[in-house]
PDB file of N, CA and C in Angstrom:
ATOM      1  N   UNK A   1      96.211  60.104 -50.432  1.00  0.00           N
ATOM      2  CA  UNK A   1      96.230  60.232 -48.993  1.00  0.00           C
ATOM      3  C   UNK A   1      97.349  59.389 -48.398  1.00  0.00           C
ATOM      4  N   UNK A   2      98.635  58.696 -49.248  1.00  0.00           N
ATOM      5  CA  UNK A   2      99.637  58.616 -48.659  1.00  0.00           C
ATOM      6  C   UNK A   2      99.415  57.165 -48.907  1.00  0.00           C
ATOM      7  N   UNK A   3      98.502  56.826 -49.156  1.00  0.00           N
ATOM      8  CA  UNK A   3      97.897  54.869 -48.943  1.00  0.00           C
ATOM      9  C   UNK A   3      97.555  54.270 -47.751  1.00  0.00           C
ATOM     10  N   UNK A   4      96.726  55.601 -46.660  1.00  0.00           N
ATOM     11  CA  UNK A   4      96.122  55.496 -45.315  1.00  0.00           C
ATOM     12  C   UNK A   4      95.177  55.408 -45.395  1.00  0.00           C
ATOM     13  N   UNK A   5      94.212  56.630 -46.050  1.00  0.00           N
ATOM     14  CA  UNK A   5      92.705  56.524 -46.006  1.00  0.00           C
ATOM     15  C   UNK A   5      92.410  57.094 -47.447  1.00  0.00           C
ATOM     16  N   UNK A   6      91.149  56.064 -47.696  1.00  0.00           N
ATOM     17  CA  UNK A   6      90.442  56.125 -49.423  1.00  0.00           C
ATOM     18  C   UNK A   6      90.327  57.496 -49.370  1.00  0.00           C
ATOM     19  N   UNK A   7      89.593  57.818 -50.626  1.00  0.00           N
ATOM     20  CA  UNK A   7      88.960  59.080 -51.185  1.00  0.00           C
ATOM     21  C   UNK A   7      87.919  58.784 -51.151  1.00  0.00           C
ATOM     22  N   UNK A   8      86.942  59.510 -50.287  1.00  0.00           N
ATOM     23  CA  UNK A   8      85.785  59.316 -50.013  1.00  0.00           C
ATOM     24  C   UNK A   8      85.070  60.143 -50.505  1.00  0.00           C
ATOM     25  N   UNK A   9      83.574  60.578 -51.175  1.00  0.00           N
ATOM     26  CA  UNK A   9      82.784  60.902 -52.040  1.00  0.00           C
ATOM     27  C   UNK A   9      83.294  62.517 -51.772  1.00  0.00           C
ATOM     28  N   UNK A  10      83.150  62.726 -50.400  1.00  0.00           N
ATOM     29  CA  UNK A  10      83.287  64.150 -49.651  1.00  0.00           C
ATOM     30  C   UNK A  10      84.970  64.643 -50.013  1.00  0.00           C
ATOM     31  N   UNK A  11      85.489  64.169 -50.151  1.00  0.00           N
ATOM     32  CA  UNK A  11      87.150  64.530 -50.148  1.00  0.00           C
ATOM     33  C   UNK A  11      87.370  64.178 -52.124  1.00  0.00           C
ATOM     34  N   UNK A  12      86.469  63.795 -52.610  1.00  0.00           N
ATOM     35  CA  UNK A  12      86.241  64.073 -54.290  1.00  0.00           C
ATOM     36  C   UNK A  12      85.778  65.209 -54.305  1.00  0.00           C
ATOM     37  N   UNK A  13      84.735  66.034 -54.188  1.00  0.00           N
ATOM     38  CA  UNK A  13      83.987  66.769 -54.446  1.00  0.00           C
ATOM     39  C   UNK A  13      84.984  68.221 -53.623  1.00  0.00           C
ATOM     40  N   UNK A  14      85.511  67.704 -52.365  1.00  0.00           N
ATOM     41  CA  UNK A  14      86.625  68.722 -52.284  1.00  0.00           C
ATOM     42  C   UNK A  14      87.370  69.189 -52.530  1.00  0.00           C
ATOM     43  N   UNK A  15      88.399  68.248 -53.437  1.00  0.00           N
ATOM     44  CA  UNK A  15      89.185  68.186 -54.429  1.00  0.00           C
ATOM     45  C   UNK A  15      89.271  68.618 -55.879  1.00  0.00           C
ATOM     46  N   UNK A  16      87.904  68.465 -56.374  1.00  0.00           N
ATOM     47  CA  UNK A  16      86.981  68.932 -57.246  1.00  0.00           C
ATOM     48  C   UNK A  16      86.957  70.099 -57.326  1.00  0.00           C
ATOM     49  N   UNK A  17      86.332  70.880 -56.223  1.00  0.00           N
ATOM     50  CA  UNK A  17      86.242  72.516 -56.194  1.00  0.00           C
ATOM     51  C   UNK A  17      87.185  72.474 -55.869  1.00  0.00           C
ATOM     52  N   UNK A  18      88.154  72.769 -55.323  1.00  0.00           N
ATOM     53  CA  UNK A  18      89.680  73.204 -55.228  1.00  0.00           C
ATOM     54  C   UNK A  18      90.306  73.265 -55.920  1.00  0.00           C
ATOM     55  N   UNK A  19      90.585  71.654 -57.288  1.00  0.00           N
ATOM     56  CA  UNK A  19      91.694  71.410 -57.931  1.00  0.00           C
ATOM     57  C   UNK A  19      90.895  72.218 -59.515  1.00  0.00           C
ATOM     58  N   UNK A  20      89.843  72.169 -59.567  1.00  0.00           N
ATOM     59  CA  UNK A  20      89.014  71.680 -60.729  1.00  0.00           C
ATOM     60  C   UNK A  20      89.072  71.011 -61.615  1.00  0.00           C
ATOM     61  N   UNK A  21      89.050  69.703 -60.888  1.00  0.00           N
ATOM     62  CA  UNK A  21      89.310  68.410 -61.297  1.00  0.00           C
ATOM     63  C   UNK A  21      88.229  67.939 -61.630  1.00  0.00           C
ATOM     64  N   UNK A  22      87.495  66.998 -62.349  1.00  0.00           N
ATOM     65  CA  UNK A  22      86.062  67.049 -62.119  1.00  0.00           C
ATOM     66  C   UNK A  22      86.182  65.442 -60.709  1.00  0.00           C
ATOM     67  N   UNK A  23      85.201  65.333 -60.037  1.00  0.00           N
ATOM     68  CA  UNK A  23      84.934  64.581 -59.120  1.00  0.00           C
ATOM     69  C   UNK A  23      85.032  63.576 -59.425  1.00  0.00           C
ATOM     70  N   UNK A  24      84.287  62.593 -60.175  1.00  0.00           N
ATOM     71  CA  UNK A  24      84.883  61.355 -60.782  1.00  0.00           C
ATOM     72  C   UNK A  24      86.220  61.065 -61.132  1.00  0.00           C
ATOM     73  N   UNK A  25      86.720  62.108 -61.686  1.00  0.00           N
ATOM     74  CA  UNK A  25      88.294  61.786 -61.572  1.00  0.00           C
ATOM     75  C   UNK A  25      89.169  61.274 -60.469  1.00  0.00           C
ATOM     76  N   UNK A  26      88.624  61.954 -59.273  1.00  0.00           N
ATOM     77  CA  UNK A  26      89.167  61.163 -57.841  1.00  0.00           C
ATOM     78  C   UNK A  26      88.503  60.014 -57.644  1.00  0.00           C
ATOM     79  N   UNK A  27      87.237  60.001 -57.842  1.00  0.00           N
ATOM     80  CA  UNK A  27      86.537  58.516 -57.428  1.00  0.00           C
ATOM     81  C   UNK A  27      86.996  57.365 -58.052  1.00  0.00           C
ATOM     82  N   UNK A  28      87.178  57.764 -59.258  1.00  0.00           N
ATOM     83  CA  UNK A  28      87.624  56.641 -60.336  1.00  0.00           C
ATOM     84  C   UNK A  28      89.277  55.628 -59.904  1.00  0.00           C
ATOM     85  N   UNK A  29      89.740  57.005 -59.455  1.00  0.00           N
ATOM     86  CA  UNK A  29      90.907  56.885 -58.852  1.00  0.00           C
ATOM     87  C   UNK A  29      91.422  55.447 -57.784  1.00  0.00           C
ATOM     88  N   UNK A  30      90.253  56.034 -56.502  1.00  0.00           N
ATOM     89  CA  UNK A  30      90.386  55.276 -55.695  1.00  0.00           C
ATOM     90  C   UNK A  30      89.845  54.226 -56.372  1.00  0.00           C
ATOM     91  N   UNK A  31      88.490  53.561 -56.815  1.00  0.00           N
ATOM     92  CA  UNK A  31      88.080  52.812 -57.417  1.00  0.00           C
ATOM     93  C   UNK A  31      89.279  51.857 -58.121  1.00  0.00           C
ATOM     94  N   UNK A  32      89.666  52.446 -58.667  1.00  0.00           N
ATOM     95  CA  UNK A  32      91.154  51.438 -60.001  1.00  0.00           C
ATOM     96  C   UNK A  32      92.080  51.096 -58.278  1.00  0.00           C
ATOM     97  N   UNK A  33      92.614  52.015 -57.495  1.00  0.00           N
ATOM     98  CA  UNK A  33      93.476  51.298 -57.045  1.00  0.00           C
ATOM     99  C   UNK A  33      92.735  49.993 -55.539  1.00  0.00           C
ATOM    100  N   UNK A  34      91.437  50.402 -55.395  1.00  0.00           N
ATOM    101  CA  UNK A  34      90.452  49.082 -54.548  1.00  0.00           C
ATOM    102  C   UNK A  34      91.079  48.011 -55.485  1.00  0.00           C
ATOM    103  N   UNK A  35      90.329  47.864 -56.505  1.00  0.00           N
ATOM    104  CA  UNK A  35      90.634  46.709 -57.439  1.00  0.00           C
ATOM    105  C   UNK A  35      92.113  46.294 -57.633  1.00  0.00           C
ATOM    106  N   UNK A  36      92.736  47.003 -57.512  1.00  0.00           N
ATOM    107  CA  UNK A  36      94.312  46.240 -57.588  1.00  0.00           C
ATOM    108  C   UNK A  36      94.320  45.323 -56.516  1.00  0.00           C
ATOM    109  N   UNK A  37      93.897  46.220 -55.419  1.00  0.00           N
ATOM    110  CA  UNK A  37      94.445  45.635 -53.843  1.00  0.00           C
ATOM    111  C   UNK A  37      93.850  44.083 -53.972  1.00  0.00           C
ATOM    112  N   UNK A  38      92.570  44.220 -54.726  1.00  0.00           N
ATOM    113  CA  UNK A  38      91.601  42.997 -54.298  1.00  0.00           C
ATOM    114  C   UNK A  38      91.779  41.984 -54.901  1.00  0.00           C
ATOM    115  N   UNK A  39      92.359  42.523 -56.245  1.00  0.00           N
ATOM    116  CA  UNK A  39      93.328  41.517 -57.468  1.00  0.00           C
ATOM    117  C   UNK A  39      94.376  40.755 -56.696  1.00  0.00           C
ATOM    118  N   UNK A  40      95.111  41.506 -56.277  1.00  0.00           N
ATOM    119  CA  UNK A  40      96.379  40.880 -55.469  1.00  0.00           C
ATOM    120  C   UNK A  40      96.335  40.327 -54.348  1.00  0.00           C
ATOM    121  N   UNK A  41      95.175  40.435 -53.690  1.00  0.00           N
ATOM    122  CA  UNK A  41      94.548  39.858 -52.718  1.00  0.00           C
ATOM    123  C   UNK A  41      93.853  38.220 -52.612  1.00  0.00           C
ATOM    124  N   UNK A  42      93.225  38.416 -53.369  1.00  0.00           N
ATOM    125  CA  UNK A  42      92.403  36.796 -54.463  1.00  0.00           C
ATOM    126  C   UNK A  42      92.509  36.835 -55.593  1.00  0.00           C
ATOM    127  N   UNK A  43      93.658  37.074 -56.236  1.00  0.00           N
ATOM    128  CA  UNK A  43      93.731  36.734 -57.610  1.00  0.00           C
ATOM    129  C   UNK A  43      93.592  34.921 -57.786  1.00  0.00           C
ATOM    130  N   UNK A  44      94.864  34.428 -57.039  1.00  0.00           N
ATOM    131  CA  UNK A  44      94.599  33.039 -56.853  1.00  0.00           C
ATOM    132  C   UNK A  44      93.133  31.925 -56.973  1.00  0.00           C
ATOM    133  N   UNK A  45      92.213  32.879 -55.670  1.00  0.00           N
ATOM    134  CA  UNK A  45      90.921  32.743 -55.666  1.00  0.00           C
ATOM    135  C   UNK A  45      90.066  32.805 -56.698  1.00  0.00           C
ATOM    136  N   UNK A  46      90.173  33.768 -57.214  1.00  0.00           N
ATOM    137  CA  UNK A  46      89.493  34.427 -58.554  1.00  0.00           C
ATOM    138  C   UNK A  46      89.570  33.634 -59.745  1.00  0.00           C
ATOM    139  N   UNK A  47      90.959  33.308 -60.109  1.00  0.00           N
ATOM    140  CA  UNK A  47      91.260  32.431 -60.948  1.00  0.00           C
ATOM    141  C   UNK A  47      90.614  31.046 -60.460  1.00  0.00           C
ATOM    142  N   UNK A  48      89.900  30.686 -59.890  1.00  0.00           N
ATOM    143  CA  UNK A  48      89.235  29.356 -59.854  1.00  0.00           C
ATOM    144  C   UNK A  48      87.945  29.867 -59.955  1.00  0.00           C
ATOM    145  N   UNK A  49      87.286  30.860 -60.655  1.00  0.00           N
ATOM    146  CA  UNK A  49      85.862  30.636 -60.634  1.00  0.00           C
ATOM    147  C   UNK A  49      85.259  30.480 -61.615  1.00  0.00           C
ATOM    148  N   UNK A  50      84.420  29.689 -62.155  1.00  0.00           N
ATOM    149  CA  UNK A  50      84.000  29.328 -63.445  1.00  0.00           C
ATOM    150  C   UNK A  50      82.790  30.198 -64.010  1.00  0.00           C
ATOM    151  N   UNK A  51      83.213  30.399 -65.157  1.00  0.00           N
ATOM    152  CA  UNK A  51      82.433  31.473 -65.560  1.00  0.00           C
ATOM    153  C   UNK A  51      81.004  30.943 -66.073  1.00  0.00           C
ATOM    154  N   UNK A  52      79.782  31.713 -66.121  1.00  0.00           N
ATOM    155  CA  UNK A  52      78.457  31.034 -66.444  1.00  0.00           C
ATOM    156  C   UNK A  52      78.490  31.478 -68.000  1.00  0.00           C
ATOM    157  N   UNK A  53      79.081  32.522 -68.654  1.00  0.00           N
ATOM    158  CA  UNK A  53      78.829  32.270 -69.873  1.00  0.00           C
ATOM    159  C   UNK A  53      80.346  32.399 -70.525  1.00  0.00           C
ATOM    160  N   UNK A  54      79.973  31.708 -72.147  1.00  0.00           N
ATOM    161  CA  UNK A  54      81.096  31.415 -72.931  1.00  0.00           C
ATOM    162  C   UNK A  54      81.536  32.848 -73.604  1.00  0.00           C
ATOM    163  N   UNK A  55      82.981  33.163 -73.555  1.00  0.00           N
ATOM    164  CA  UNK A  55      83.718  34.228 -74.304  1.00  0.00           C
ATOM    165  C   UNK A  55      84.065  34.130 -75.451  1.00  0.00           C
TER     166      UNK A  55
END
């Protein structure tokens, strides 16, 4: 949508029947690029939080 407005459940499922794409494929979509934004947003932040269990 240009990087104006998300893909919203309704504009998956539209896309879906139209493209025959399956629907999750758009959701997933927007989903991966939320998380960038929010990465780059508080990554800084993020990186200070202590984790409760050991890796």
């Amino acid at each position: 949508m240009r990087g104006k407005r998300a893909i919203t459940t309704d504009t998956a499922l539209r896309l879906s029947k139209a493209l025959g794409v399956d629907d999750r494929f758009w959701i997933n979509i927007q989903t991966d690029f939320d998380l960038e934004v929010e990465l780059a947003r508080r990554g800084d932040e993020l990186a200070k939080v202590i984790p409760l269990v050991a890796n």
